[in-house]
Protein backbone atom coordinates (compact mmCIF):
# COMPACT_ATOMS: atom_id res chain seq x y z
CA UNK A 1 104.43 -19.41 40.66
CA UNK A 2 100.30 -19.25 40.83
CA UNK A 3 98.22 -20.59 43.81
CA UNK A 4 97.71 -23.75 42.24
CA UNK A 5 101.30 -24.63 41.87
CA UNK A 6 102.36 -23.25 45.81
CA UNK A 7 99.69 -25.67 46.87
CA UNK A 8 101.12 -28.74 44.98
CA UNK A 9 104.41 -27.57 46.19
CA UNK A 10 103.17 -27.66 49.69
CA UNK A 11 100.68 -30.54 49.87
CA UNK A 12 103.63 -32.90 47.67
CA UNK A 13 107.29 -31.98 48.49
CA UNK A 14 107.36 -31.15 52.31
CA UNK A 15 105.04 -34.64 53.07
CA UNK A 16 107.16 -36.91 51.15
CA UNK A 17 110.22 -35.27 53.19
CA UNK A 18 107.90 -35.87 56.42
CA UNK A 19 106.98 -39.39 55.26
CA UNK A 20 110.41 -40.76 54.74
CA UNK A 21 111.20 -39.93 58.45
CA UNK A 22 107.99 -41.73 59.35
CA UNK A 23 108.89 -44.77 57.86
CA UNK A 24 112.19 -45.01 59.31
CA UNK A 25 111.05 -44.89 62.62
CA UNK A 26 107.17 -47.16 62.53
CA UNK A 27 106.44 -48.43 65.96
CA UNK A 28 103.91 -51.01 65.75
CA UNK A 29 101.07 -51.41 68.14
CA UNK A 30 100.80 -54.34 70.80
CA UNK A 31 97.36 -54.19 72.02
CA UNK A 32 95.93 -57.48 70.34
CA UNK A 33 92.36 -55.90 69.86
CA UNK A 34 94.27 -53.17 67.77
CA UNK A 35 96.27 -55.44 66.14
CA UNK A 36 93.16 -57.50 64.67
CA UNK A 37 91.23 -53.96 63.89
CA UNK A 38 94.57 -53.18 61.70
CA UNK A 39 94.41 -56.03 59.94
CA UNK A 40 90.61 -55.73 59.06
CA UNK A 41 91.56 -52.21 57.81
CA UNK A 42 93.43 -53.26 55.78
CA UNK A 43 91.68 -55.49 53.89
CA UNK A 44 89.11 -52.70 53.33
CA UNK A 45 91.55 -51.03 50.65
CA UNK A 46 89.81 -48.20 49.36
CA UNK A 47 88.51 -45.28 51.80
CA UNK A 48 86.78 -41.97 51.45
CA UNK A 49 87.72 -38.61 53.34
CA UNK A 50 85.79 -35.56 53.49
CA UNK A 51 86.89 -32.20 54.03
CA UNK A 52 84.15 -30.02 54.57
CA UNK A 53 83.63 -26.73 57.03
CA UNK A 54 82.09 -23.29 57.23
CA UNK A 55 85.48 -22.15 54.66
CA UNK A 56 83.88 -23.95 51.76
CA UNK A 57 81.39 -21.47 51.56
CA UNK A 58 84.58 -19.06 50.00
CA UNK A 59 86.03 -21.98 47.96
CA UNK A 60 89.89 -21.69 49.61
CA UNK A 61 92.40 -23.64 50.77
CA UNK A 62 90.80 -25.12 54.76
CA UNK A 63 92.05 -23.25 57.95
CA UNK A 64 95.69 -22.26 56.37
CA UNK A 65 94.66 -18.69 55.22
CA UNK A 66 94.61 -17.16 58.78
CA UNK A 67 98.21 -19.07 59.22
CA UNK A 68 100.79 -16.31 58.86
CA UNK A 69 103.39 -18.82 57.56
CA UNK A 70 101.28 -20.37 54.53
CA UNK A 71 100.12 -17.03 53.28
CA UNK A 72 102.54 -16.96 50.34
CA UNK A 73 100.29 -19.53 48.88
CA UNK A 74 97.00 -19.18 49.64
CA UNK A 75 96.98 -15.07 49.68
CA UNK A 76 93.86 -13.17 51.63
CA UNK A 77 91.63 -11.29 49.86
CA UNK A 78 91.97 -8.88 52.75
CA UNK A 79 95.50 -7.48 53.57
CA UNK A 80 94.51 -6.44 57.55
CA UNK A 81 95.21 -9.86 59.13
CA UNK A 82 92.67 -9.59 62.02
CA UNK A 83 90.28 -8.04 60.24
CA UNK A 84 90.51 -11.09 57.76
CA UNK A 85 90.46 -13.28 60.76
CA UNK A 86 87.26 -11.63 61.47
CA UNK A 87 85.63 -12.33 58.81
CA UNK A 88 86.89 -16.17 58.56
CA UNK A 89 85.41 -16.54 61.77
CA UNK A 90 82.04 -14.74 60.48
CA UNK A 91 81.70 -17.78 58.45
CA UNK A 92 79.82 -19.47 61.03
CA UNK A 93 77.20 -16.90 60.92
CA UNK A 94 76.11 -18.00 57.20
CA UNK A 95 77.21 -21.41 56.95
CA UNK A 96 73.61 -23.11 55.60
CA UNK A 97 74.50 -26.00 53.63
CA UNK A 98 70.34 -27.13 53.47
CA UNK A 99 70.81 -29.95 50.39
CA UNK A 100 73.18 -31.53 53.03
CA UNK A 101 71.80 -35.25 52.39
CA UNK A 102 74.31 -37.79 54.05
CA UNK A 103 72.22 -40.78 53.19
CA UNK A 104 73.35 -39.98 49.24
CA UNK A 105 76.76 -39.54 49.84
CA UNK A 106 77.24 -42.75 52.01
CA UNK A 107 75.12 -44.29 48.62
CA UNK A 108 77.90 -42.99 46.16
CA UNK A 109 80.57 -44.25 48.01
CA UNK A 110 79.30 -48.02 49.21
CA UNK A 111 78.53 -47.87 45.00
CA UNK A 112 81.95 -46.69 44.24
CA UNK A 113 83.29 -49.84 46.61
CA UNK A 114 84.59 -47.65 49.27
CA UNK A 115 84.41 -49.80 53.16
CA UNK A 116 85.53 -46.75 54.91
CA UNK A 117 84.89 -43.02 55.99
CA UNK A 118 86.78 -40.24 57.39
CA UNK A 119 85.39 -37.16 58.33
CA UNK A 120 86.52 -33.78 58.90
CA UNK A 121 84.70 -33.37 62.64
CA UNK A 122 87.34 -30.31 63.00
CA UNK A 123 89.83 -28.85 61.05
CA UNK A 124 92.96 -26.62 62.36
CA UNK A 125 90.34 -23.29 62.25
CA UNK A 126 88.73 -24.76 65.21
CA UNK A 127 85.19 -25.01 63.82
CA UNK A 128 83.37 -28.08 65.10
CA UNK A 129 81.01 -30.12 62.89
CA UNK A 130 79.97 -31.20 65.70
CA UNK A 131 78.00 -30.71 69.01
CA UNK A 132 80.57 -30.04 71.57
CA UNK A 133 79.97 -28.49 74.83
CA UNK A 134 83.52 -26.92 74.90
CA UNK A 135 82.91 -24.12 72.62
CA UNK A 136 79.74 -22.46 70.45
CA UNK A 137 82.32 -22.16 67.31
CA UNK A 138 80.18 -24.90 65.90
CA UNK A 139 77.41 -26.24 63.19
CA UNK A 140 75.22 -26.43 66.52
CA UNK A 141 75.65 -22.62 67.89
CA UNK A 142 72.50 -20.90 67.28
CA UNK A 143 74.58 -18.38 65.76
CA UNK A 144 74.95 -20.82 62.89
CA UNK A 145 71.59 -20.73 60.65
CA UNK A 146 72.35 -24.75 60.25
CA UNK A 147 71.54 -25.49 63.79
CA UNK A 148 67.85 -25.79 63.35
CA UNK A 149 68.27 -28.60 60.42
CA UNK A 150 67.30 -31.84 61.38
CA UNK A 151 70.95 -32.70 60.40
CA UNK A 152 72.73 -29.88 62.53
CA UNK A 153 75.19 -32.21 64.11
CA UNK A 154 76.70 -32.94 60.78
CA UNK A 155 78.91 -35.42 61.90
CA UNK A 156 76.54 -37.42 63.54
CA UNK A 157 74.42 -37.49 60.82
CA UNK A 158 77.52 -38.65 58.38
CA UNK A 159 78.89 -41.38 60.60
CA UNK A 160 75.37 -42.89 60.55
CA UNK A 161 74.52 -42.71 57.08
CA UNK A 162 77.91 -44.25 56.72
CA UNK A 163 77.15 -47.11 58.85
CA UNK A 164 73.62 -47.75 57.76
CA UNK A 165 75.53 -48.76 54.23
CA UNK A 166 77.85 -51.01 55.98
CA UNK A 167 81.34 -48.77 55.80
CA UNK A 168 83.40 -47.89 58.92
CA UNK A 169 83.69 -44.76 60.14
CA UNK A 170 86.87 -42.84 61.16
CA UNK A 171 86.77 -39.19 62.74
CA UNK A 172 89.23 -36.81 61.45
CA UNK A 173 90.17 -34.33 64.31
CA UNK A 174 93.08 -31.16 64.34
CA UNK A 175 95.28 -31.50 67.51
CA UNK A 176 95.97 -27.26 66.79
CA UNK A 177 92.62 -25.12 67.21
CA UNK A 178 93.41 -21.64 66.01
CA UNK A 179 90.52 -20.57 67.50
CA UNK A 180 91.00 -21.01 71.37
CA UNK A 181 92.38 -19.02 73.52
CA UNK A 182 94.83 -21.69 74.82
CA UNK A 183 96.41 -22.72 71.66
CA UNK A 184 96.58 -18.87 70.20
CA UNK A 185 96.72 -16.82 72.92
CA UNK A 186 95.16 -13.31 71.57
CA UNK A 187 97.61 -11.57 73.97
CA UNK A 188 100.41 -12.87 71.25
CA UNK A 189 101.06 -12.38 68.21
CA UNK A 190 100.34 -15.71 65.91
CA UNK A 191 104.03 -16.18 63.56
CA UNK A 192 103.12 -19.71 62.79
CA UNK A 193 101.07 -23.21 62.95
CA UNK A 194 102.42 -23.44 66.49
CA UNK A 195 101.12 -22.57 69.79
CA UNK A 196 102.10 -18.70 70.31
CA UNK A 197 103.51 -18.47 74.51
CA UNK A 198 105.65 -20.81 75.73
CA UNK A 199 104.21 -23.39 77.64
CA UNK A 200 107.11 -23.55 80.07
CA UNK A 201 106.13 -20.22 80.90
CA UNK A 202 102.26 -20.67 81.10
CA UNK A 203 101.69 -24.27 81.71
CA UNK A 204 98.65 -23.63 83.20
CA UNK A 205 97.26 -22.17 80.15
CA UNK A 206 98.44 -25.84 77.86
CA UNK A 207 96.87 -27.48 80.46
CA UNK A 208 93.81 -26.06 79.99
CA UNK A 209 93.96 -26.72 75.90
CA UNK A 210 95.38 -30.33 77.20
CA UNK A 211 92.14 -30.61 78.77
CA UNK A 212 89.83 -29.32 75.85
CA UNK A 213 90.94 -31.30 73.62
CA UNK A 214 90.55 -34.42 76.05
CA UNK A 215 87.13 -33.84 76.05
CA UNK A 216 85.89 -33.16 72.74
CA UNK A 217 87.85 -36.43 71.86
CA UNK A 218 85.99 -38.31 74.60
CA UNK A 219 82.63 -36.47 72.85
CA UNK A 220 83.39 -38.07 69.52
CA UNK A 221 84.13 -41.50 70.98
CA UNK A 222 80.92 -42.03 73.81
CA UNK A 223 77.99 -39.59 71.50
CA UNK A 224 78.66 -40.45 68.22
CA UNK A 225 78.35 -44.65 67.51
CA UNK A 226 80.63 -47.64 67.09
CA UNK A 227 84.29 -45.55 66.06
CA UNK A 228 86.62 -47.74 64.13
CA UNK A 229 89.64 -44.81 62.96
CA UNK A 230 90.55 -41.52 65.41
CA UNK A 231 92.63 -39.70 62.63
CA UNK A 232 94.48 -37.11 64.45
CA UNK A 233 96.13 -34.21 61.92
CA UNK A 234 98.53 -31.76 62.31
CA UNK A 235 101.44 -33.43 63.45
CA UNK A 236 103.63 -30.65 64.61
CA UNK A 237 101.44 -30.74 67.72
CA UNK A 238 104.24 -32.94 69.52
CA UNK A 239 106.13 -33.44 72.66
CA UNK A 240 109.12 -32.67 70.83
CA UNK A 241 108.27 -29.67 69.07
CA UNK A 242 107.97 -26.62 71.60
CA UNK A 243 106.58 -29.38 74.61
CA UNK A 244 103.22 -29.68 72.79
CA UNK A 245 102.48 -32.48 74.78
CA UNK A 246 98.95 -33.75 74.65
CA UNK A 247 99.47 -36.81 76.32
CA UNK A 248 99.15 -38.80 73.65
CA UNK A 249 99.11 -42.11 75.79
CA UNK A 250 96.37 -40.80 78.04
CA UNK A 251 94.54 -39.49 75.02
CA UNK A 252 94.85 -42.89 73.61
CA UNK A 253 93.85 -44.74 76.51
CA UNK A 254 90.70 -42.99 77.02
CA UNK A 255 89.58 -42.86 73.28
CA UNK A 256 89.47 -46.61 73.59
CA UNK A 257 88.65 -47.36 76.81
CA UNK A 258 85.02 -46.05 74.98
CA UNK A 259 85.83 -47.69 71.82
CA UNK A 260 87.98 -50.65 72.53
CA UNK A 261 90.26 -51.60 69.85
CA UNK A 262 90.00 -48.13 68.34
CA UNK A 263 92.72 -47.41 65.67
CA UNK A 264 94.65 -44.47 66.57
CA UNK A 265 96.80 -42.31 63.71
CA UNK A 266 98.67 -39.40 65.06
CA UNK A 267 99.59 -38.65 61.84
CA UNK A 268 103.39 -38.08 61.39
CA UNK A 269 104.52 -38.28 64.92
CA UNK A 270 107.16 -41.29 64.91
CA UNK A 271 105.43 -43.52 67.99
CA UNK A 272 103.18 -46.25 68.99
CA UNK A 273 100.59 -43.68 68.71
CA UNK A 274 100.32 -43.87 64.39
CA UNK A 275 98.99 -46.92 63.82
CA UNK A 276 99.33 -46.66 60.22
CA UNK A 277 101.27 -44.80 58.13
CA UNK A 278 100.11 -41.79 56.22
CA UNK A 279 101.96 -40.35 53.04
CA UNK A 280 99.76 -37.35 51.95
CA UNK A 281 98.96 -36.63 47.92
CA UNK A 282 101.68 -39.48 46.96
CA UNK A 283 102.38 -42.97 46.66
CA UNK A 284 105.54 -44.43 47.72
CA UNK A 285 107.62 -45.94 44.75
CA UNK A 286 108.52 -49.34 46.97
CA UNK A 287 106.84 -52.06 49.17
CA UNK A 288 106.14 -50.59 52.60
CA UNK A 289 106.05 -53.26 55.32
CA UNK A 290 103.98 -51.49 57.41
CA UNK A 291 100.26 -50.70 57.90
CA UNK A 292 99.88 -47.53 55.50
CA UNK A 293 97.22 -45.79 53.92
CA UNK A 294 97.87 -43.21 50.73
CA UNK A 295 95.41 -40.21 51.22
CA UNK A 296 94.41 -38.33 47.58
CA UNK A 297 93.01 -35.34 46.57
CA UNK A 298 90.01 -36.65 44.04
CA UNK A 299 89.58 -32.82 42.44
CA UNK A 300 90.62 -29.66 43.37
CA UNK A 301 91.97 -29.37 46.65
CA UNK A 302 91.42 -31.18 49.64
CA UNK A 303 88.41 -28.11 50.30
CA UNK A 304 85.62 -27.26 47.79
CA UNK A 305 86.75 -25.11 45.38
CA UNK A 306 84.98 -24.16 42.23
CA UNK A 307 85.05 -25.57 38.83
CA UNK A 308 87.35 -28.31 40.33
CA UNK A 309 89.11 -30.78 37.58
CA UNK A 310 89.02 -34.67 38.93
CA UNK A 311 91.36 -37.47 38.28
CA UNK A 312 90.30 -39.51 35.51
CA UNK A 313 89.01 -42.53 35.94
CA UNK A 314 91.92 -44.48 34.42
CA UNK A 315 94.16 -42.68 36.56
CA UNK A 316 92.54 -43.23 39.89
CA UNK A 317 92.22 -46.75 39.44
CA UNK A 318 95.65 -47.34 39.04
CA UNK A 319 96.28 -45.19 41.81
CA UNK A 320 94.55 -47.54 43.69
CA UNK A 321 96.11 -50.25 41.91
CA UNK A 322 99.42 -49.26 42.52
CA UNK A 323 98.82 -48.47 46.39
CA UNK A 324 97.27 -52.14 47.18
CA UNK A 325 100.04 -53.63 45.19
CA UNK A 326 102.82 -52.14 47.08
CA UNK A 327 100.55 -52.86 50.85
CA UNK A 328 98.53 -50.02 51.48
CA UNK A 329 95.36 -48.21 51.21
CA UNK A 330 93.62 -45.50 49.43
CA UNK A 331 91.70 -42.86 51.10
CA UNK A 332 90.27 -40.88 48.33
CA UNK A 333 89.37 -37.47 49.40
CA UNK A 334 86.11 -35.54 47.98
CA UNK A 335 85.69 -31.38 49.36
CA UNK A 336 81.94 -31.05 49.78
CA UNK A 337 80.25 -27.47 48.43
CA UNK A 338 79.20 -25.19 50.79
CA UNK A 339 75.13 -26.02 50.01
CA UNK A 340 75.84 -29.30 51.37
CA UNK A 341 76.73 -31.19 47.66
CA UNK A 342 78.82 -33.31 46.16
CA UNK A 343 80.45 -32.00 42.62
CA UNK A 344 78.82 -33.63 39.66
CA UNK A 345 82.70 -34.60 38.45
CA UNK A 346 83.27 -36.46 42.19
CA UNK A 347 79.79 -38.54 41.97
CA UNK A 348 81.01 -39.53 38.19
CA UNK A 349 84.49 -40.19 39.20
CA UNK A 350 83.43 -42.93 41.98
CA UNK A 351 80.41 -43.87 39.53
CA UNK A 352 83.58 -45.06 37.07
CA UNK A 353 85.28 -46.97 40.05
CA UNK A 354 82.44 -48.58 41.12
CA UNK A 355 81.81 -50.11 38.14
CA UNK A 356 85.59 -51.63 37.76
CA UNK A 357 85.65 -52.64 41.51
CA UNK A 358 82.49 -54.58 40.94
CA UNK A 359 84.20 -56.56 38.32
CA UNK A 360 87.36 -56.68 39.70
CA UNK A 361 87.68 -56.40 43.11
CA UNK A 362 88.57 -60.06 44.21
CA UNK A 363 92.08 -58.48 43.13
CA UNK A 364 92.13 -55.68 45.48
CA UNK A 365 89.84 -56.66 48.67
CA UNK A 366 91.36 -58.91 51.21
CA UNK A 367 94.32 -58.75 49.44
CA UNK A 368 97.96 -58.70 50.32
CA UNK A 369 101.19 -57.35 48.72
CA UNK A 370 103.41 -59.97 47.10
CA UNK A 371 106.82 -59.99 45.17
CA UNK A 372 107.45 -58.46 42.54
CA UNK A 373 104.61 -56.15 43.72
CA UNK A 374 104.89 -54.31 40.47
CA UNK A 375 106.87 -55.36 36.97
CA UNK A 376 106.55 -53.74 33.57
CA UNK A 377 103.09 -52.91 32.95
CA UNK A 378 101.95 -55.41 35.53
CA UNK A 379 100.65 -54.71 39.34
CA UNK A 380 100.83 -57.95 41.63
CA UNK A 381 98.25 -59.40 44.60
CA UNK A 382 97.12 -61.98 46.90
CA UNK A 383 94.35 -63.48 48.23
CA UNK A 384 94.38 -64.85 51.19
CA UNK A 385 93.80 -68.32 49.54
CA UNK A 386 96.33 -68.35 47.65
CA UNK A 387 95.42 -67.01 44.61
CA UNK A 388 97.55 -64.40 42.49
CA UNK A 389 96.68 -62.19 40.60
CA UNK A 390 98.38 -60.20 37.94
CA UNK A 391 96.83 -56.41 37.06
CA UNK A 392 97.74 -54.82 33.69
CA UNK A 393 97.64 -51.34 34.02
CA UNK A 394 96.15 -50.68 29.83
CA UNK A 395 97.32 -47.61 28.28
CA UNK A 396 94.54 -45.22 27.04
CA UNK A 397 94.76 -46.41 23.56
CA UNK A 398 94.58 -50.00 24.73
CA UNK A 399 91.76 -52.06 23.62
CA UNK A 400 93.19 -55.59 23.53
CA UNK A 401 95.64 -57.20 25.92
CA UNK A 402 98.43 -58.18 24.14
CA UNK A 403 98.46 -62.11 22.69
CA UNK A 404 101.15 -63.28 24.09
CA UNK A 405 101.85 -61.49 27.91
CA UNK A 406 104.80 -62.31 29.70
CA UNK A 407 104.84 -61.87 33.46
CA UNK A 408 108.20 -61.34 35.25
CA UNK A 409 109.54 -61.85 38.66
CA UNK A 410 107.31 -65.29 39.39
CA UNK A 411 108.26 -68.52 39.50
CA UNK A 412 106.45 -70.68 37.79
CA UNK A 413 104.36 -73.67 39.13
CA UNK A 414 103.44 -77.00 37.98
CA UNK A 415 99.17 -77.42 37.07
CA UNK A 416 99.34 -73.57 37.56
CA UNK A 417 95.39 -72.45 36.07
CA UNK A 418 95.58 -69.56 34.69
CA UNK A 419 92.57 -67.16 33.74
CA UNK A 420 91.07 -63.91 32.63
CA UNK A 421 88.99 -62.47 35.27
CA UNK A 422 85.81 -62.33 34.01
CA UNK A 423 85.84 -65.82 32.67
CA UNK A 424 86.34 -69.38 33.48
CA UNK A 425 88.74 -70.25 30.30
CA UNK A 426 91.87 -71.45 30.95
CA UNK A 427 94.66 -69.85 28.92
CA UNK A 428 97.53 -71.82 27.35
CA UNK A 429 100.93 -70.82 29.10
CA UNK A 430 104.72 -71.63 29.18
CA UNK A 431 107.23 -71.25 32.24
CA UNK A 432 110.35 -69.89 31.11
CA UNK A 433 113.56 -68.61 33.68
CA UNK A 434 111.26 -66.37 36.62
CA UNK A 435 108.19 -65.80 34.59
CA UNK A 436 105.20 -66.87 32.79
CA UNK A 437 104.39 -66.30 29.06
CA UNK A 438 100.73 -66.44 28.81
CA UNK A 439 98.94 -67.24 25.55
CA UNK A 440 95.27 -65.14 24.84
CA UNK A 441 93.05 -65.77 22.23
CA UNK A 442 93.01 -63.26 19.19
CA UNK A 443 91.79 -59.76 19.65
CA UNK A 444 90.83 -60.58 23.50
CA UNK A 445 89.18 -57.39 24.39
CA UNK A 446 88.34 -55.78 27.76
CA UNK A 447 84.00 -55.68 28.34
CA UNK A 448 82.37 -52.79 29.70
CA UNK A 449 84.10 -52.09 33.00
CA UNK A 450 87.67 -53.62 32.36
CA UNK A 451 89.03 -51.71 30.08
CA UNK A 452 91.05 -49.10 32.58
CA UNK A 453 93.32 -52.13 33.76
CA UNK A 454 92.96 -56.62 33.06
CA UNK A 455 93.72 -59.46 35.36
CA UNK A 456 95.02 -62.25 35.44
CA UNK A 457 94.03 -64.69 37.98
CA UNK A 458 96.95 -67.46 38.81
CA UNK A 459 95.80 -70.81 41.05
């Protein structure tokens, strides 16, 4: 089995297995401010995540390569583990990413119709794109040649590019640092993800990383703007799992008493503390009926790597297709290169979904799931006036709808108008038993920009 396939394997199987739990066990949040941020979230629909750190300058998988327990698949190029470890943490030392232009990337994705960012502001290695004062592993040391850019606090500079567009803006943050002291202890050997002494037996030590990570949460929510998302990762960072305890309800509780209404997602940790659910590189294959959000690798892996291959257009539009249809979101993530760019394949790749959500998105904004959800070849939606609508997912070698469509699982209504989106023509129809068939005219072809999937719009 090559890299590649290990990090399917890893990224795929084991978060479906993790999400399934998740599901069983959704606690939804009472505060009523959070309550009404949820449901603004999730009429954004489509959402962009960055992964992005000092690692992309070597084109691997983030963090997991100085993790003892991943190594099988993504190997080190140097066998000596702590001289590797070294030399991962030596990235900070050439990290220069100077065609780092935020202002373009938040361009590409209001374009592409994304209403939402999150942003790597830490990953599980510890590095901060940030400026915190709790450690100089950072963008901001001036042991990092970035620092003297005008654009050295990187996520800063992201979250307001973001905003100045009009998109939210959600800060990704690791609950594990591999670097401190506190989480891996350098007088211990490091087996796994996990903290490496017992806490029961050096509590004062947790309570120091307890405290650490207290504050560079309460940096991101009082120094960087208006924070809509706190997206916490690495979920084996638990109570339950070797007393990990963060105190996730004082964590909470002071991440919004600075950002009031803040949605928090401790990302597959059962409790009132994920606010939505997460499943990672998948899409469920039924209705969830709970606040969820799909995250995707676009190309490559979630981290630069070179000569990346991305989805094609047809197939990430019916991703996001078949996520709104069955209730949730779609964070689509893109792996900045280490000179600060995007991949020409990611920039063409939103270019194409741009272009389909400008036609199309009445179907997918503001939208909610609705029975059957999905049928045949047809995806199903809402809008919140009442309107359905009825998404045909077009094969590649589609280039007409079919002339006579038959759409399953509704019940028909009388005066029902039925259209094409795109035009104002109403099409002849007949109700049979649960369904519509739906007459088109001749040869109806998709214009520029509708041929990856068609709609019909129901009133």
């Amino acid at each position: 089995m090559n890299q590649t396939s290990r990090l399917l394997l890893a990224t795929i199987l084991l978060p479906t297995i993790l999400f399934a739990a998740e599901e069983e066990k959704y606690i939804a949040e009472t505060d009523p401010l959070v309550l009404q941020k949820i449901e603004q979230w999730r009429d954004l629909k489509f959402g962009l995540l960055m992964h992005w750190g000092a690692y992309s300058q070597w084109g691997i998988v983030e963090s997991w390569s100085i993790c003892s327990e991943d190594e099988d698949w993504c190997r080190r190029s140097n066998p000596d583990y702590e001289a590797y470890k070294r030399e991962y943490a030596g990235l900070k030392r050439t990290f220069n990413p100077i065609r780092f232009d935020p202002a373009k990337w938040a361009r590409s994705a209001k374009d592409a119709g994304m209403k939402y960012v999150v942003f790597t502001t830490k990953h599980h290695d510890g590095f901060c794109m940030f400026d915190t004062q709790t450690t100089d592993y950072k963008v901001t040391d001036p042991g990092c040649p970035f620092h003297l850019n005008t654009n050295a606090n990187i996520a800063k500079a992201v979250f307001g590019a973001f905003r100045q567009e009009g998109l939210w803006t959600g800060a990704y943050f690791s609950k594990p640092d591999w670097h401190s002291e506190n989480y891996w202890w350098p007088n211990f050997a490091t087996p796994d993800r996990n903290v490496n002494y017992k806490i029961s037996r050096y509590p004062e030590r947790w309570e120091k990383f307890v405290q650490f990570t207290h504050t560079q949460v309460r940096e991101l929510m009082t120094d960087y703007g208006p924070m809509d998302i706190l997206w916490l990762d690495g979920g084996w960072v638990a109570k339950d799992n070797l007393g990990q305890d963060l105190r996730m309800d004082e964590l909470a509780t002071l991440a919004r008493t600075h950002q009031p209404g803040l949605i928090v997602v401790d990302r597959a940790v059962p409790g009132r503390h994920q606010d939505y659910l997460t499943p990672e590189n998948q899409v469920p294959d039924h209705f969830l009926p709970y606040p969820w959000e799909s995250c995707i690798i676009a190309g490559g892996g979630w981290a630069w790597v070179p000569n990346a291959r991305y989805l094609a257009p047809r197939k990430a539009i019916h991703t996001l297709v078949d996520i709104v249809a069955k209730g949730g979101n779609l964070l689509l993530n893109i792996g900045p290169g280490p000179d600060g760019t995007w991949d020409p394949g990611a920039t063409e790749l939103l270019t194409e979904i741009g272009k389909w959500l400008k036609l199309n998105g009445e179907a997918i904004y503001s939208t909610r799931a609705v029975k059957p959800y999905k049928a045949g070849k047809f995806a199903y939606t809402q809008g919140k006036d009442g309107a359905l609508y009825a998404i045909y997912l077009a094969a590649e070698d589609e280039k007409h709808l079919p002339e006579k469509i038959r759409l399953d699982g509704l019940s028909p209504k009388p005066g029902a108008k039925i259209t094409q989106l795109g035009s104002s023509s109403p099409l002849d129809y007949r109700p049979l038993d649960q369904a519509y068939e739906v007459t088109l005219p001749a040869g109806a072809a998709a214009a520029p920009g509708y041929e990856y999937a068609w709609i019909l719009k129901i009133q």
